[in-house]
C-alpha atoms as a PDB file:
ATOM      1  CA  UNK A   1     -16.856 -31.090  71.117  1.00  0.00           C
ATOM      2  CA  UNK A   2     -15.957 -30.140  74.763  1.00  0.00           C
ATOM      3  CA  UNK A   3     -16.469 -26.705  75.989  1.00  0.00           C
ATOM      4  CA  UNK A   4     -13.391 -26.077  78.698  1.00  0.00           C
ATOM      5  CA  UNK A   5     -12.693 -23.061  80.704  1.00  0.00           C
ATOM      6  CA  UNK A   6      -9.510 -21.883  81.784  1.00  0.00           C
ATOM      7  CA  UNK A   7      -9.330 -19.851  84.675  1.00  0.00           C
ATOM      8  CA  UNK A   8      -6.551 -18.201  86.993  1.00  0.00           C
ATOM      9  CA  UNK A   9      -6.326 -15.110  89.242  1.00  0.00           C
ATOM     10  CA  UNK A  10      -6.141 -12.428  87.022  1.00  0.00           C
ATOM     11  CA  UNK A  11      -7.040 -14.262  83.112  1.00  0.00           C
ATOM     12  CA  UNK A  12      -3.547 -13.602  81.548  1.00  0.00           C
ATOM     13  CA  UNK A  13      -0.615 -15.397  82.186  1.00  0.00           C
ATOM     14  CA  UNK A  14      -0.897 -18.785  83.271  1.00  0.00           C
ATOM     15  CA  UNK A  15      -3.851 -18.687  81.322  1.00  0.00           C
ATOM     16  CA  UNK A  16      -2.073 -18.785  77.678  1.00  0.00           C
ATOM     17  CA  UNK A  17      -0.087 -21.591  79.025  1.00  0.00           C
ATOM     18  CA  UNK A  18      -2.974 -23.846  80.419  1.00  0.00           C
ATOM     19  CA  UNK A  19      -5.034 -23.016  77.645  1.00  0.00           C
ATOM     20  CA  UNK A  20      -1.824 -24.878  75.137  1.00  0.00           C
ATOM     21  CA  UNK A  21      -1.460 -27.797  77.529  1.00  0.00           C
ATOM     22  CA  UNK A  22      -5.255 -28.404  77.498  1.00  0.00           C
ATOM     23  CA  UNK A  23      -5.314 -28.166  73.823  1.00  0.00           C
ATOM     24  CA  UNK A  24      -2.338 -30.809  73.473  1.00  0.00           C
ATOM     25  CA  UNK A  25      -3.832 -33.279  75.666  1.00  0.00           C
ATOM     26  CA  UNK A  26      -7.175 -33.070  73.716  1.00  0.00           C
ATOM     27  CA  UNK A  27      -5.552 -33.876  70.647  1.00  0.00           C
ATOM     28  CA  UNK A  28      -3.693 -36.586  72.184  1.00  0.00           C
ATOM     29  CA  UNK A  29      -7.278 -38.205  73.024  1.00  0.00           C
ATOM     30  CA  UNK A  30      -8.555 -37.298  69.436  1.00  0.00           C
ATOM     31  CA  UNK A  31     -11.184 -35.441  71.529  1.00  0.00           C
ATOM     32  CA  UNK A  32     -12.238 -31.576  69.709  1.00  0.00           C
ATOM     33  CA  UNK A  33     -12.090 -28.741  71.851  1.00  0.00           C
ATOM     34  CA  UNK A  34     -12.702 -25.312  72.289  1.00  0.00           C
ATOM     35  CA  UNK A  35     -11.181 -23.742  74.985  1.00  0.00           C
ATOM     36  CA  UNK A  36     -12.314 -19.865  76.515  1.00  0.00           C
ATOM     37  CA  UNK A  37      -9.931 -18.109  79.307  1.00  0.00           C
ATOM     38  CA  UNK A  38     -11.305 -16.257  81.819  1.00  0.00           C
ATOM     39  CA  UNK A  39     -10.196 -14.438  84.994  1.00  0.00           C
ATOM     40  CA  UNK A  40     -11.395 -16.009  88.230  1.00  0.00           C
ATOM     41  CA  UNK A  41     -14.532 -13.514  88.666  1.00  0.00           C
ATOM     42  CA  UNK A  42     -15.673 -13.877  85.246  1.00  0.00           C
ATOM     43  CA  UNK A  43     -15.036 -17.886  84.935  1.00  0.00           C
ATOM     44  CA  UNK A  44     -17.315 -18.418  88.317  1.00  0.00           C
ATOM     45  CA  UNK A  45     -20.405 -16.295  86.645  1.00  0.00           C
ATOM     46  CA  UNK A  46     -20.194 -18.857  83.681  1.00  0.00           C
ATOM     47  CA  UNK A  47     -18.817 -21.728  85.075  1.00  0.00           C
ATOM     48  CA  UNK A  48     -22.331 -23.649  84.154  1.00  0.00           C
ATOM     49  CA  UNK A  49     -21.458 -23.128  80.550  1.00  0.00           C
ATOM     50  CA  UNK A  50     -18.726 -25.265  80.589  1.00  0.00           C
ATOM     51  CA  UNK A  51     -18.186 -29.191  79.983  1.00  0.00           C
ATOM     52  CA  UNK A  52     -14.692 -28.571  82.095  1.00  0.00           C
ATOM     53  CA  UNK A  53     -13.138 -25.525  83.977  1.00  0.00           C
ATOM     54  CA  UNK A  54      -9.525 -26.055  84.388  1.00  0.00           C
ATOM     55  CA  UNK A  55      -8.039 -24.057  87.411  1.00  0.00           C
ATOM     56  CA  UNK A  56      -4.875 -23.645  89.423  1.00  0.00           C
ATOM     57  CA  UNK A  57      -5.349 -26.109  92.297  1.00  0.00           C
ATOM     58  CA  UNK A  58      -4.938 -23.220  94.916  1.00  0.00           C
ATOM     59  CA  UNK A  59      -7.749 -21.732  93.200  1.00  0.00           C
ATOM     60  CA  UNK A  60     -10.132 -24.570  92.985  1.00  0.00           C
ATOM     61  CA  UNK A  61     -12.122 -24.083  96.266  1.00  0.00           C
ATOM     62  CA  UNK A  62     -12.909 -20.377  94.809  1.00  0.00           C
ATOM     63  CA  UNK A  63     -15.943 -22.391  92.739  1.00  0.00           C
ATOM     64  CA  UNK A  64     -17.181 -23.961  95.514  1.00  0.00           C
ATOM     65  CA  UNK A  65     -20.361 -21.492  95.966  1.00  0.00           C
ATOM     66  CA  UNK A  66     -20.728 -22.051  91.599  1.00  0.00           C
ATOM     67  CA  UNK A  67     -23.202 -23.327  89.486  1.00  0.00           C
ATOM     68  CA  UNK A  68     -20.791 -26.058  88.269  1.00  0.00           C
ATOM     69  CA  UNK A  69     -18.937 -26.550  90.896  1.00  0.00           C
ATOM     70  CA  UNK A  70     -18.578 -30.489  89.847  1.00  0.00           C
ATOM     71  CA  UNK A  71     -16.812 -29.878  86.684  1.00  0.00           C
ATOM     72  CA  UNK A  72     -13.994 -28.181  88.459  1.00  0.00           C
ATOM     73  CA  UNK A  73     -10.335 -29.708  87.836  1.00  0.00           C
ATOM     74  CA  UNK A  74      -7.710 -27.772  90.067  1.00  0.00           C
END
């Protein structure tokens, strides 16, 4: 099972819909997943404890200076 992090600016609203997209293209690849959202602050103190953090590209370079930097997908 893949851990995945979704992350925007403030944790709400683009989260919800990332977080249902993700989830369908799991499925899709008959992969399990379980999928935490976070707001940008709180998904770069736990970004290591993720298999995938899932961003909004404009956001990406915020994880730069994060432990996990490398799983990062704007």
């Amino acid at each position: 099972m893949y851990k995945v992090l979704a992350s925007c600016g403030a944790g709400i609203g683009s989260n919800i819909s990332n977080k249902n997209k993700i989830k369908e293209v799991f499925n899709e690849l008959g992969e399990e997943v379980e999928i935490t959202h976070e707001s940008l602050g709180t998904a770069k103190s736990k970004a290591k404890e993720f298999d995938i953090i899932y961003t909004l590209a404009a956001l990406q370079d915020n994880f730069e200076d994060s432990e996990g930097y490398e799983k990062v997908v704007g």
